[in-house]
C-alpha atoms as a PDB file:
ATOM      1  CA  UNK A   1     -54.245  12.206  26.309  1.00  0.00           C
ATOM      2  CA  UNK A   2     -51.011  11.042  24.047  1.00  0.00           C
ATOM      3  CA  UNK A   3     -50.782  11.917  20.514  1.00  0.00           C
ATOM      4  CA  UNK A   4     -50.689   9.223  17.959  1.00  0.00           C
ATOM      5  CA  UNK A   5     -47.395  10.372  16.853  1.00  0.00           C
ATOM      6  CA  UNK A   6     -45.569  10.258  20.142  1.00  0.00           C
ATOM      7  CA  UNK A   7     -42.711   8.079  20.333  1.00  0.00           C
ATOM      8  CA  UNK A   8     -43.031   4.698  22.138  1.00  0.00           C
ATOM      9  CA  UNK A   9     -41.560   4.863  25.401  1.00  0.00           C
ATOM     10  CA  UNK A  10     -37.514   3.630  26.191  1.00  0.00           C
ATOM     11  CA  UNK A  11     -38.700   0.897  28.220  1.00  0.00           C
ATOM     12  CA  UNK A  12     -41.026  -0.676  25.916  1.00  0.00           C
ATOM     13  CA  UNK A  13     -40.314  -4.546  25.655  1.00  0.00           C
ATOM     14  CA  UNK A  14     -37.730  -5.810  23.141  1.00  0.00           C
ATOM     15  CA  UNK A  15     -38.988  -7.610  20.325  1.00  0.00           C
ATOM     16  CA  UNK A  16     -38.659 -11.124  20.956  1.00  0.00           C
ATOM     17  CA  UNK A  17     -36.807 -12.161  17.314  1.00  0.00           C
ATOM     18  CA  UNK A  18     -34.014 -10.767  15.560  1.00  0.00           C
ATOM     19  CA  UNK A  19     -34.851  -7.584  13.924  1.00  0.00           C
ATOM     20  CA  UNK A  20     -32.105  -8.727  11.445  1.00  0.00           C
ATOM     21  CA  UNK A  21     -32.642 -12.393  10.336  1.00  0.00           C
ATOM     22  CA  UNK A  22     -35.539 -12.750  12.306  1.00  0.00           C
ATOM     23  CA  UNK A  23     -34.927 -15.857  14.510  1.00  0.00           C
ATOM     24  CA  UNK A  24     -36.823 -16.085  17.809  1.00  0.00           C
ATOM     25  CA  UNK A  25     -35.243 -15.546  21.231  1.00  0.00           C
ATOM     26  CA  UNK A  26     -34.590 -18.319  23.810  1.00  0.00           C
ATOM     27  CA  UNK A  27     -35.467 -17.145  27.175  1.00  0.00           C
ATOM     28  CA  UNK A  28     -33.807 -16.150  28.760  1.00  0.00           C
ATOM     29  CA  UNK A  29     -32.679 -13.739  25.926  1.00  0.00           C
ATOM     30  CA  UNK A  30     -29.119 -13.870  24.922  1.00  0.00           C
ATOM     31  CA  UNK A  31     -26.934 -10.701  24.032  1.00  0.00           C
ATOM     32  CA  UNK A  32     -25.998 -11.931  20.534  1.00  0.00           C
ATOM     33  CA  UNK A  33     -28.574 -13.561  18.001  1.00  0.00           C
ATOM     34  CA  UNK A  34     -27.024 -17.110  17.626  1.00  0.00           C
ATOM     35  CA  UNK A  35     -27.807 -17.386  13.480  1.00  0.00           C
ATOM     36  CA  UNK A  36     -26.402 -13.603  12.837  1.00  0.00           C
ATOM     37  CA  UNK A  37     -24.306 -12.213  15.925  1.00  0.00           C
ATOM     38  CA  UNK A  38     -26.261  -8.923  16.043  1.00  0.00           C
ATOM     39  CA  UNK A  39     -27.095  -7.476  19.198  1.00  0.00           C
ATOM     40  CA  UNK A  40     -30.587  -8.036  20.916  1.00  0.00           C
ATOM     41  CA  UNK A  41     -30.492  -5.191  22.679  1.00  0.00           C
ATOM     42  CA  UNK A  42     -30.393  -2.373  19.675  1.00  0.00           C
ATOM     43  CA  UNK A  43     -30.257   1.271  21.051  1.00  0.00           C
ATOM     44  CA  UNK A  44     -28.152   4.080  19.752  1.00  0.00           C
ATOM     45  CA  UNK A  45     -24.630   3.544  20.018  1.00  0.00           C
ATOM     46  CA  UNK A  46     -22.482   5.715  22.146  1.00  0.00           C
ATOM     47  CA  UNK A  47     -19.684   8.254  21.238  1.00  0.00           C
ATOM     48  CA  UNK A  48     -17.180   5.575  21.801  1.00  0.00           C
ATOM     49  CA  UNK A  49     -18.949   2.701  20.521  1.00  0.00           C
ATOM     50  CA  UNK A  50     -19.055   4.715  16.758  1.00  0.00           C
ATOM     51  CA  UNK A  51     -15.770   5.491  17.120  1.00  0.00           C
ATOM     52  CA  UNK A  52     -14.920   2.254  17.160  1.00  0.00           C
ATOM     53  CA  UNK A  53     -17.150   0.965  14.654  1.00  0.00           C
ATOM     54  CA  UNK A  54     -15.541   3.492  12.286  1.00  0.00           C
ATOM     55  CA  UNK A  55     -12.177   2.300  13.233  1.00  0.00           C
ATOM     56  CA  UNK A  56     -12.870  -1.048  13.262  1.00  0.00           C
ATOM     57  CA  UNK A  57     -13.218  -3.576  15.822  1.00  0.00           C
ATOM     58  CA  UNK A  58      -9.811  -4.298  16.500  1.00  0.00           C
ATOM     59  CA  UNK A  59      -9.528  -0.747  18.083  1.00  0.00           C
ATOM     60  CA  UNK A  60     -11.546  -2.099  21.190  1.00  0.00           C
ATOM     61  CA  UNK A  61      -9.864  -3.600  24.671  1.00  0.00           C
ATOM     62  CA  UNK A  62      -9.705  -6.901  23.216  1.00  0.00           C
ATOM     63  CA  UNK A  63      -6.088  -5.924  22.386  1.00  0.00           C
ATOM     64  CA  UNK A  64      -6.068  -7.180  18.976  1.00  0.00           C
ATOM     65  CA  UNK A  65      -4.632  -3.776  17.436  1.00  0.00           C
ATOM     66  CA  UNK A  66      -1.706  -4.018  19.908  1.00  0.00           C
ATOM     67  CA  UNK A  67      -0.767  -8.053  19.484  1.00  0.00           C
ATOM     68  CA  UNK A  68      -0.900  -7.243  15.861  1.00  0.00           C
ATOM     69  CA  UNK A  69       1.599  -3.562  15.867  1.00  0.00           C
ATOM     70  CA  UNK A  70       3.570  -5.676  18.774  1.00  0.00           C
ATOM     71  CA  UNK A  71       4.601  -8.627  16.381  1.00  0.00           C
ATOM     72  CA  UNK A  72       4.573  -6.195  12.967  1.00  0.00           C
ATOM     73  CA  UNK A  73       7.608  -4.388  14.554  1.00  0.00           C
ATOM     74  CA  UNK A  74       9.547  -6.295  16.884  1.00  0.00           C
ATOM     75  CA  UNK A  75       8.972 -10.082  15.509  1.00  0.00           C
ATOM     76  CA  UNK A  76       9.722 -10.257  11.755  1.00  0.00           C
ATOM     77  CA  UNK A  77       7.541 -12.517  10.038  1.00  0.00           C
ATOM     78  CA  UNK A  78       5.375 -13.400  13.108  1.00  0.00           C
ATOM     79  CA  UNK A  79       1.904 -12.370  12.240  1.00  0.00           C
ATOM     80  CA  UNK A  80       2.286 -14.373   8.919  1.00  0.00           C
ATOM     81  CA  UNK A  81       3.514 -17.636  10.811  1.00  0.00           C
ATOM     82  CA  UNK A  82       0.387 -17.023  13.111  1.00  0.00           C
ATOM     83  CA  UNK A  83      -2.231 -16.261  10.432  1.00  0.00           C
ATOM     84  CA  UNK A  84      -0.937 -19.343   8.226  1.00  0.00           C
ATOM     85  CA  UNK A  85      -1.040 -21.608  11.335  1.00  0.00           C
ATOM     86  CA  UNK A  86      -4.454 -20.433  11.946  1.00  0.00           C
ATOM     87  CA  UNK A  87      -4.381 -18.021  14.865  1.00  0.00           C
ATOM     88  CA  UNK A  88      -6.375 -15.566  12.702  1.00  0.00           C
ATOM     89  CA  UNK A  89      -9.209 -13.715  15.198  1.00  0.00           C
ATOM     90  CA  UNK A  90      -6.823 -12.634  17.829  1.00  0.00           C
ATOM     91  CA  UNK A  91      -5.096 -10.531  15.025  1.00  0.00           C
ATOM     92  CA  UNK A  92      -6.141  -7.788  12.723  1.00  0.00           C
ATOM     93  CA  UNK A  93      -6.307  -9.063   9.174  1.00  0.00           C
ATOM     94  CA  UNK A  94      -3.374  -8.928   6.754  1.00  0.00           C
ATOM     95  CA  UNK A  95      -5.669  -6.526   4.446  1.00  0.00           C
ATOM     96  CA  UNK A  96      -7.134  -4.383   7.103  1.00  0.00           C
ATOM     97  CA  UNK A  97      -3.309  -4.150   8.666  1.00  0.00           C
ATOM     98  CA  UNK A  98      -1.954  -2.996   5.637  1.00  0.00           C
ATOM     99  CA  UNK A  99      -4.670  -0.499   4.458  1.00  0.00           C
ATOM    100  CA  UNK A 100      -4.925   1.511   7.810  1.00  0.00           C
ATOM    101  CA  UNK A 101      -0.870   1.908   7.939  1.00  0.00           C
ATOM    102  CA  UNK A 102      -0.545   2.768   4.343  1.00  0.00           C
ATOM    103  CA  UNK A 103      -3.570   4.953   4.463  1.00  0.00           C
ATOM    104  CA  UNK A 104      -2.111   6.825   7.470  1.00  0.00           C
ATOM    105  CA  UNK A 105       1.299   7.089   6.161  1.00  0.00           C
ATOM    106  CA  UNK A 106       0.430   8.438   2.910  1.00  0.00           C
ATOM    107  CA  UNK A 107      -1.879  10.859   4.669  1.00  0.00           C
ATOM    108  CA  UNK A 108       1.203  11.784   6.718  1.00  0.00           C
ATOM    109  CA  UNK A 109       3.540  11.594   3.956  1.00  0.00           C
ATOM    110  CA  UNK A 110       1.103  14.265   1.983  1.00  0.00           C
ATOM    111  CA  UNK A 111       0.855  16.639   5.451  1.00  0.00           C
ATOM    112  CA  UNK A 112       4.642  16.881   5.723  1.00  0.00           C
ATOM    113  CA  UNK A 113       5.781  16.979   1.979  1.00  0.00           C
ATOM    114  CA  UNK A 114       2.671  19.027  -0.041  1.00  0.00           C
ATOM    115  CA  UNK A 115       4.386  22.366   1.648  1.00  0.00           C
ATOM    116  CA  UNK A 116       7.983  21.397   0.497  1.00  0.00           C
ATOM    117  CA  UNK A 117       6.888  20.708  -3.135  1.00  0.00           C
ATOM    118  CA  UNK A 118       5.316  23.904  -3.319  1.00  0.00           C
ATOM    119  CA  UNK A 119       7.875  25.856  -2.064  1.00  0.00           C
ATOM    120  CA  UNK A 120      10.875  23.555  -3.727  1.00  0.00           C
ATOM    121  CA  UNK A 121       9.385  23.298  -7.471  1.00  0.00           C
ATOM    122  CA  UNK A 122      12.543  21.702  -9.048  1.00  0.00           C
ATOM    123  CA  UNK A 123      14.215  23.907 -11.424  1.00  0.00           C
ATOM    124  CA  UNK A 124      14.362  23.349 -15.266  1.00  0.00           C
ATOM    125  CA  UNK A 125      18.499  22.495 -15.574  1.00  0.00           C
ATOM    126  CA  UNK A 126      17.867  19.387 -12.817  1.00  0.00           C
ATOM    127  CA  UNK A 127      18.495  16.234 -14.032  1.00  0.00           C
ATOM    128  CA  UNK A 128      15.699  13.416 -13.297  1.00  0.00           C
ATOM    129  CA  UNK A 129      17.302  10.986 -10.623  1.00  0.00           C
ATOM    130  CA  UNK A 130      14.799   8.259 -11.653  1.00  0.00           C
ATOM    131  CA  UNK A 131      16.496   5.401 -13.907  1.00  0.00           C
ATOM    132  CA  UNK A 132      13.344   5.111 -15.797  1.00  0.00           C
ATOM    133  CA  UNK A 133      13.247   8.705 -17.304  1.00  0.00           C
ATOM    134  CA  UNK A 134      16.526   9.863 -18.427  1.00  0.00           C
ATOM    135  CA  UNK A 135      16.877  13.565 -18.844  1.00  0.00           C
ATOM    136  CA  UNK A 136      20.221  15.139 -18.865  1.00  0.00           C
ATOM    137  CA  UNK A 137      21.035  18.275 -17.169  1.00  0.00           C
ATOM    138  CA  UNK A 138      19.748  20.943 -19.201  1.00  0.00           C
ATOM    139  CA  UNK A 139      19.164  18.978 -22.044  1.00  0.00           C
ATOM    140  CA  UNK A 140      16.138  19.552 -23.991  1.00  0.00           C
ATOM    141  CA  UNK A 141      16.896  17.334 -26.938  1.00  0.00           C
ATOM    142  CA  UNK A 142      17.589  13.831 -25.115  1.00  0.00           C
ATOM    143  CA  UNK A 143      15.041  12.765 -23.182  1.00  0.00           C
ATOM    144  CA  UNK A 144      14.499   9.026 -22.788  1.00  0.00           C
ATOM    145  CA  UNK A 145      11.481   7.218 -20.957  1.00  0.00           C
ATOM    146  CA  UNK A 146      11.539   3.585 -19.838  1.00  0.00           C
ATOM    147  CA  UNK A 147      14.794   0.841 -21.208  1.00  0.00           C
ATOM    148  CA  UNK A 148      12.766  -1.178 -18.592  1.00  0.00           C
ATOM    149  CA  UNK A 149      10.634  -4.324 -20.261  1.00  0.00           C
ATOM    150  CA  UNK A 150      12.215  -3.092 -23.975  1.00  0.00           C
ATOM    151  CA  UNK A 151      10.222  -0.517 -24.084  1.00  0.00           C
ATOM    152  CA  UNK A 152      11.532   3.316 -24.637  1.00  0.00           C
ATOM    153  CA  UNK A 153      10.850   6.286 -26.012  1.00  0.00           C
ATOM    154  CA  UNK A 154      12.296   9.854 -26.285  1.00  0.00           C
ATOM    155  CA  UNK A 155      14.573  12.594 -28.250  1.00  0.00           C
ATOM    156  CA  UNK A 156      17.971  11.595 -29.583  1.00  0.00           C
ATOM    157  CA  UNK A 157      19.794  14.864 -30.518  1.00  0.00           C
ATOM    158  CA  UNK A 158      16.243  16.354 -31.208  1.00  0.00           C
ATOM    159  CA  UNK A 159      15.030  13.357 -32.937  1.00  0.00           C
ATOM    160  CA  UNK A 160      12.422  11.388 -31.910  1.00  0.00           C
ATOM    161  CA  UNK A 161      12.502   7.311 -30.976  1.00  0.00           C
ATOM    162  CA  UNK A 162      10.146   5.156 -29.937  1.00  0.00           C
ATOM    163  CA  UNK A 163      10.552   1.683 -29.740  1.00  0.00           C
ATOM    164  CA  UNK A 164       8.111  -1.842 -28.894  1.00  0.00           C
ATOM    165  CA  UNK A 165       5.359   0.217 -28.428  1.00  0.00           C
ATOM    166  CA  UNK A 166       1.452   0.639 -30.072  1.00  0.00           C
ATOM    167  CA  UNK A 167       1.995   2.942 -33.242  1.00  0.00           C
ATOM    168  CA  UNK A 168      -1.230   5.186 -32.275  1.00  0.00           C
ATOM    169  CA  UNK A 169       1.171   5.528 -29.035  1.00  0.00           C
ATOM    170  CA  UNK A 170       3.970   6.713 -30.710  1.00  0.00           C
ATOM    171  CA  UNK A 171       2.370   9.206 -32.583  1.00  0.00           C
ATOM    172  CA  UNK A 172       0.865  10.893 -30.036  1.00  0.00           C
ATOM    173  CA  UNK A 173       3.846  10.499 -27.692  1.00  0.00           C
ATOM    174  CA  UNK A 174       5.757  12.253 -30.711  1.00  0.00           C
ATOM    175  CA  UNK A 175       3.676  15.366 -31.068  1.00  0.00           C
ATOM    176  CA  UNK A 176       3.862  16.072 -27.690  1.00  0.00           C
ATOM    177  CA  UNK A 177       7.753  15.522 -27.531  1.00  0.00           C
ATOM    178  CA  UNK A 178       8.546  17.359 -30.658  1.00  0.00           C
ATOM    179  CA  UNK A 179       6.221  20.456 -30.247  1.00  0.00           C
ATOM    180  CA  UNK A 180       6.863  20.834 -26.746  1.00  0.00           C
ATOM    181  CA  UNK A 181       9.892  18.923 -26.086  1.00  0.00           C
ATOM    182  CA  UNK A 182      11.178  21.850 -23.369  1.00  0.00           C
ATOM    183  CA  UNK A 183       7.861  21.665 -21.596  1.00  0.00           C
ATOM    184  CA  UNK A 184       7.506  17.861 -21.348  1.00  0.00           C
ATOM    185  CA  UNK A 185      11.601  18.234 -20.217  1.00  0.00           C
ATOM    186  CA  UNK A 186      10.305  19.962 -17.233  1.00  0.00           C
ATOM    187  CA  UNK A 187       7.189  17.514 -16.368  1.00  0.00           C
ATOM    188  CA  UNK A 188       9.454  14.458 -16.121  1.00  0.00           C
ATOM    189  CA  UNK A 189      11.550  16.870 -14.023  1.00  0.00           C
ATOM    190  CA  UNK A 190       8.892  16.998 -11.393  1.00  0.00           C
ATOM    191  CA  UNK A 191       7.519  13.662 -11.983  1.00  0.00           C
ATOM    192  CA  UNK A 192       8.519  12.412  -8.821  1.00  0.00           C
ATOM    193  CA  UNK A 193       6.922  14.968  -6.905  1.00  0.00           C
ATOM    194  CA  UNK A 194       3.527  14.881  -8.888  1.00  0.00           C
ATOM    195  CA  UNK A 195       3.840  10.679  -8.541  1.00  0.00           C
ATOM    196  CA  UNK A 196       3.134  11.390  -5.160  1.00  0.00           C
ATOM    197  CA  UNK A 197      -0.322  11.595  -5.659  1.00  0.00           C
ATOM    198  CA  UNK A 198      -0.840   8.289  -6.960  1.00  0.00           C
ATOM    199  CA  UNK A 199       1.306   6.256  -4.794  1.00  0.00           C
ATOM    200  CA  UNK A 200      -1.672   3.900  -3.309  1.00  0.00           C
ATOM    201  CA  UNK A 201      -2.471   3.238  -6.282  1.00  0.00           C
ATOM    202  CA  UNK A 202       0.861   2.428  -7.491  1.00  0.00           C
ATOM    203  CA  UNK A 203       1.137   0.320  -4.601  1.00  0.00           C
ATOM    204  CA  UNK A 204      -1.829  -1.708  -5.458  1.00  0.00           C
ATOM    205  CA  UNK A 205      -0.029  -3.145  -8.766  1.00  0.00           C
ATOM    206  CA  UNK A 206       3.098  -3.347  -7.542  1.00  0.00           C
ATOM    207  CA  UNK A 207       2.425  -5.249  -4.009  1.00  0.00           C
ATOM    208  CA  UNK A 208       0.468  -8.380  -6.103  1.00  0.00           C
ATOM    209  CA  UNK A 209       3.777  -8.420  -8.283  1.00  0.00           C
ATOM    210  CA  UNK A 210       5.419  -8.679  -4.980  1.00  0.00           C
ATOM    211  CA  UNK A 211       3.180 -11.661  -3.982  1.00  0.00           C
ATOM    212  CA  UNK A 212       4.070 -13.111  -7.830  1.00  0.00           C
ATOM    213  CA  UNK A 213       7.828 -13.045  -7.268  1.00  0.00           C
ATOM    214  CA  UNK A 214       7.595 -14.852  -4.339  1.00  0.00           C
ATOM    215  CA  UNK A 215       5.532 -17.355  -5.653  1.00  0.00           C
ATOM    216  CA  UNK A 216       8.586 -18.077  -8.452  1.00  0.00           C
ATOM    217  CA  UNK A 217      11.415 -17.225  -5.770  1.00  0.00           C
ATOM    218  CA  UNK A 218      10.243 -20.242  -3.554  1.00  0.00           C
ATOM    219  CA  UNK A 219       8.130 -22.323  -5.701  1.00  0.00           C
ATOM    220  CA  UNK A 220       9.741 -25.658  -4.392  1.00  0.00           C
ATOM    221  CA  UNK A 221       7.589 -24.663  -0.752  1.00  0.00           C
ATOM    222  CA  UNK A 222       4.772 -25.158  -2.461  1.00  0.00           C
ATOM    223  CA  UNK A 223       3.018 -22.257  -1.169  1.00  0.00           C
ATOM    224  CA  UNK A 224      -0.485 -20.722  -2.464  1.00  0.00           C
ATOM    225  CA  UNK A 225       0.060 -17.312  -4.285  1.00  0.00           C
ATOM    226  CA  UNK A 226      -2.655 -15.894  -1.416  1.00  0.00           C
ATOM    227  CA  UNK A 227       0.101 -17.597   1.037  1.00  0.00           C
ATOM    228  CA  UNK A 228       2.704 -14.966  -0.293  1.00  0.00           C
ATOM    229  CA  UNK A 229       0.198 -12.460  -0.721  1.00  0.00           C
ATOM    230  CA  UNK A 230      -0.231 -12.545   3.161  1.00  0.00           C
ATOM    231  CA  UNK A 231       3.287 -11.946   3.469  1.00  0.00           C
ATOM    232  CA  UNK A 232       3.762  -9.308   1.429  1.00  0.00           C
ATOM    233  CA  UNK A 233       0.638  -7.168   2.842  1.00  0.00           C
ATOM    234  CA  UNK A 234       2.120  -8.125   6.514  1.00  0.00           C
ATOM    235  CA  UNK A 235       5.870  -6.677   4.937  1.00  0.00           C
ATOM    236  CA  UNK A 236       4.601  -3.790   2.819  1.00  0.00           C
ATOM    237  CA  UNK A 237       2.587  -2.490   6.321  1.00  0.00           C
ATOM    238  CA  UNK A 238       5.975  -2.849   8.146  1.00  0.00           C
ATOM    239  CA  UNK A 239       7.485  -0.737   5.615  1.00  0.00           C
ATOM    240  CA  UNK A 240       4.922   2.017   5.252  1.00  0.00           C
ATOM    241  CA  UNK A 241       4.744   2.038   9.769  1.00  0.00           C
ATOM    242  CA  UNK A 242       8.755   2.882   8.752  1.00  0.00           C
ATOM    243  CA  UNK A 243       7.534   5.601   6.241  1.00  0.00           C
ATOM    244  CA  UNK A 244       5.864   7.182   9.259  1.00  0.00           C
ATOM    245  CA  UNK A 245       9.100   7.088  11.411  1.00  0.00           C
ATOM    246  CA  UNK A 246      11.253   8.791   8.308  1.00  0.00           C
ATOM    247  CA  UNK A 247       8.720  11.631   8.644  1.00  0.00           C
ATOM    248  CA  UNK A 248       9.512  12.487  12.023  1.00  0.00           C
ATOM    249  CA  UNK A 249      12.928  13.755  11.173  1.00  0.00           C
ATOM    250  CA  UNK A 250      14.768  12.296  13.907  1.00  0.00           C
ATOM    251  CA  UNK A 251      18.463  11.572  12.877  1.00  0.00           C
ATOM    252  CA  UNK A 252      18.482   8.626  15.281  1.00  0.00           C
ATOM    253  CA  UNK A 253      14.888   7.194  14.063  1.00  0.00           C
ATOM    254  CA  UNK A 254      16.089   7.774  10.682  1.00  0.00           C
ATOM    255  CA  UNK A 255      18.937   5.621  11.359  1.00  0.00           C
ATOM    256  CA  UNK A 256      16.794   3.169  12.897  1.00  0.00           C
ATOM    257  CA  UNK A 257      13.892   2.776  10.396  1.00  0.00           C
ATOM    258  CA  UNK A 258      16.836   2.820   7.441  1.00  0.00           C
ATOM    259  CA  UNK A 259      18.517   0.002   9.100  1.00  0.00           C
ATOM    260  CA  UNK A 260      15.099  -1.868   9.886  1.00  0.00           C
ATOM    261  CA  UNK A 261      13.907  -1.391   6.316  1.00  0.00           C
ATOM    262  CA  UNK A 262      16.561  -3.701   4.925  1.00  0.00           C
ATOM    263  CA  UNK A 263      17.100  -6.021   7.636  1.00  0.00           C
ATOM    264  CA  UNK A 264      13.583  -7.086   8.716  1.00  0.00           C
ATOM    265  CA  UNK A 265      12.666  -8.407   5.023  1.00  0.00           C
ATOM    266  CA  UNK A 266      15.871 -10.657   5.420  1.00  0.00           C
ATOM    267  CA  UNK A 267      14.547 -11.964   8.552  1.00  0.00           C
ATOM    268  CA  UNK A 268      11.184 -12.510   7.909  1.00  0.00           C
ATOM    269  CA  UNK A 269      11.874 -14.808   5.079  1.00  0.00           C
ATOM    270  CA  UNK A 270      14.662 -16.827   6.937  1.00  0.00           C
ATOM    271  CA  UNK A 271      11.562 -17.274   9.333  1.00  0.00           C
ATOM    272  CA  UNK A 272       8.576 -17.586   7.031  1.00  0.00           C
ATOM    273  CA  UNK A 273      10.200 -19.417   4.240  1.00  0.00           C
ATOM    274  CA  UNK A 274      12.298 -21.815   6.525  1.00  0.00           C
ATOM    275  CA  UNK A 275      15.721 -21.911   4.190  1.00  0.00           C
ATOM    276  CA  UNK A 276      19.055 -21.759   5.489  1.00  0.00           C
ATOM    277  CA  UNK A 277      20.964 -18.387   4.974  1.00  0.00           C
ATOM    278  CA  UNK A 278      22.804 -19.472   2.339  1.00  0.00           C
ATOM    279  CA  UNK A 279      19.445 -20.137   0.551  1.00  0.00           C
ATOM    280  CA  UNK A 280      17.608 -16.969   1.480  1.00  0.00           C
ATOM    281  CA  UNK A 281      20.070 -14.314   1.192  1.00  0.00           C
ATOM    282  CA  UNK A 282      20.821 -14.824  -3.001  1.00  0.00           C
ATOM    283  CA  UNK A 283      16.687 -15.109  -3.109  1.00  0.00           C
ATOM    284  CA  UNK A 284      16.422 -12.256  -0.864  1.00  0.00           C
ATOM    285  CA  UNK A 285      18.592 -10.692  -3.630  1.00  0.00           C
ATOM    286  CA  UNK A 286      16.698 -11.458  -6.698  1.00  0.00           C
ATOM    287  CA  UNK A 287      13.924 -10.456  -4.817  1.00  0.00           C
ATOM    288  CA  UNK A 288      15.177  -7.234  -4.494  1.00  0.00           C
ATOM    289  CA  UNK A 289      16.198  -6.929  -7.800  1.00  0.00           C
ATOM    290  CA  UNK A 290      12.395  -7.950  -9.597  1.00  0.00           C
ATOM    291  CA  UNK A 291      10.833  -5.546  -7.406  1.00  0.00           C
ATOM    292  CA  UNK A 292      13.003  -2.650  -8.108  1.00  0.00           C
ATOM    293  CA  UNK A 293      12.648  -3.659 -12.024  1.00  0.00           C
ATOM    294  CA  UNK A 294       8.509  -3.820 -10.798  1.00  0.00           C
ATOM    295  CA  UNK A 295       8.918  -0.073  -9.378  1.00  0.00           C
ATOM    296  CA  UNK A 296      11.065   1.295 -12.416  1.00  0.00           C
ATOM    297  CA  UNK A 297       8.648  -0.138 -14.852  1.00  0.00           C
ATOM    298  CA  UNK A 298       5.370   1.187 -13.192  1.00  0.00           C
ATOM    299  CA  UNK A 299       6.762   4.554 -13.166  1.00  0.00           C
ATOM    300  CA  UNK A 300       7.401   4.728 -16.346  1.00  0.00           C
ATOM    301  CA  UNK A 301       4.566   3.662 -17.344  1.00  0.00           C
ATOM    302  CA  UNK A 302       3.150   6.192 -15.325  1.00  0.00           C
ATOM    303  CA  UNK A 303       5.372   8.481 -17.470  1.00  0.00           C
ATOM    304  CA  UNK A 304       3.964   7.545 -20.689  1.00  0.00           C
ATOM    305  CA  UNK A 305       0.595   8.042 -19.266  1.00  0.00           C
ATOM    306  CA  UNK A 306       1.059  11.413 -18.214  1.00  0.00           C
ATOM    307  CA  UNK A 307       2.605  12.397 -21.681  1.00  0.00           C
ATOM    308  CA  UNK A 308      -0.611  11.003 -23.506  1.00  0.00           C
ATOM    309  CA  UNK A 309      -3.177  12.208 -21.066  1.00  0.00           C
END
């Protein structure tokens, strides 16, 4: 005699609608529901099915991941060409490519660097190497954050200066600068270690700024913004997969992911953009320069943030 609570048997019949959206079946039944694609066959997935579902489904033998890493690396500006022409499903998407490499990299780049930090704490007499924060060598009296945007603040001689910015700001920024100028000396010392810790987030604002100077750089190809956005996910990925090669600490990768940092970029927007050389290389240029006035003004921002946190 079976007990009321006994489960029902693995061979029971299927239900004949979509546990999902609840659409009926056609006989015979079909593997996918045709209003909602789920399965109609539900059992517990397999070891290797989860696995995939956590990493996606373009980690499956469709090949997807490895047409998209294929054109990423060897075919600059490829997988945007493709996913503005449309060929979008055989590839992984621009978003989804860029957050897996960046999240692995930065997990790598955290593995390989949190040991060196903590045995390399940067000693007080360094002087900051960051254009944003100026701090000279063993100076305690001049210290000077951001020039970048107008904005700056700091010690002149042991005075304080703060200039085009809120005056609650200021005030704050000057009691912790004149009661503890020495100790804030060595924070913006080892800034650029602790920044390390917020670089995705960094790269967050600083990758739609990307996307925005693109936009102005070649606003006569009357592009959408999300048209440049695509490219600059698809280029910021190829950067961070280079990241990932710098950690390995091969001379001769070094070389190579040094050489293909600054090259690729030039190709891919000969190829995406469609200009002549003589077009894209002073662009390519100005390009360079926004972003690296993007990058200098974020950190110091980030900077002034620490200082009034």
């Amino acid at each position: 005699m079976s007990s009321s609570h006994e489960l029902p048997a693995a061979s029971a019949d299927a239900p004949d609608h979509c546990p999902n959206c609840g659409t009926p079946f056609p006989n015979p039944r079909p593997k996918f529901c045709g209003a909602c694609g789920q399965e109609s066959n539900l059992r517990a997935p397999t070891l290797l099915e989860f696995i995939q579902q956590f990493g996606g489904a373009y980690i499956s033998t469709e090949g997807a991941l490895w047409r998209t890493l294929w054109r990423l690396l060897l075919l600059p500006g490829q997988l945007t060409l493709e996913y503005l022409a449309g060929r979008r499903r055989r590839y992984v998407l621009p978003l989804r490519l860029y957050l897996t490499i960046s999240v692995l990299a930065l997990l790598s780049l955290r593995l390989v660097t949190s040991g060196k930090i903590e045995a390399n704490t940067p000693e007080f007499d360094k002087t900051s190497s960051s254009k944003a924060i100026q701090l000279e060598n063993g100076d305690t009296k001049n210290i000077q954050i951001g020039g970048l945007g107008g904005f700056k603040v700091g010690l002149k001689d042991g005075v304080f200066f703060c200039d085009k910015l809120p005056e609650s700001m200021c005030k704050r920024l000057e009691r912790r600068l004149t009661l503890d100028h020495a100790g804030m000396a060595k924070e913006m010392v080892q800034l650029s270690e602790r920044a390390l810790n917020n670089v995705g987030t960094t790269m967050f604002v600083l990758l739609p700024c990307f996307a925005l100077w693109l936009k102005l750089i070649f606003w006569d190809k009357r592009m959408r913004y999300t048209e440049h956005l695509t490219f600059a996910l698809h280029l910021h990925a190829f950067w961070f997969a280079m990241v990932m090669l710098l950690l390995i600490q091969s001379e001769v990768l070094s070389a190579v992911a040094g050489l293909a940092a600054l090259i690729y970029p030039l190709i891919a927007l000969h190829r995406v953009y469609r200009c002549r050389w003589w077009s894209t290389l002073p662009r390519a240029f100005v390009l360079f320069v926004l972003n690296l006035s993007s990058i200098g003004l974020v950190f110091a921002s980030f900077a002034l943030l620490t200082l009034v946190s």
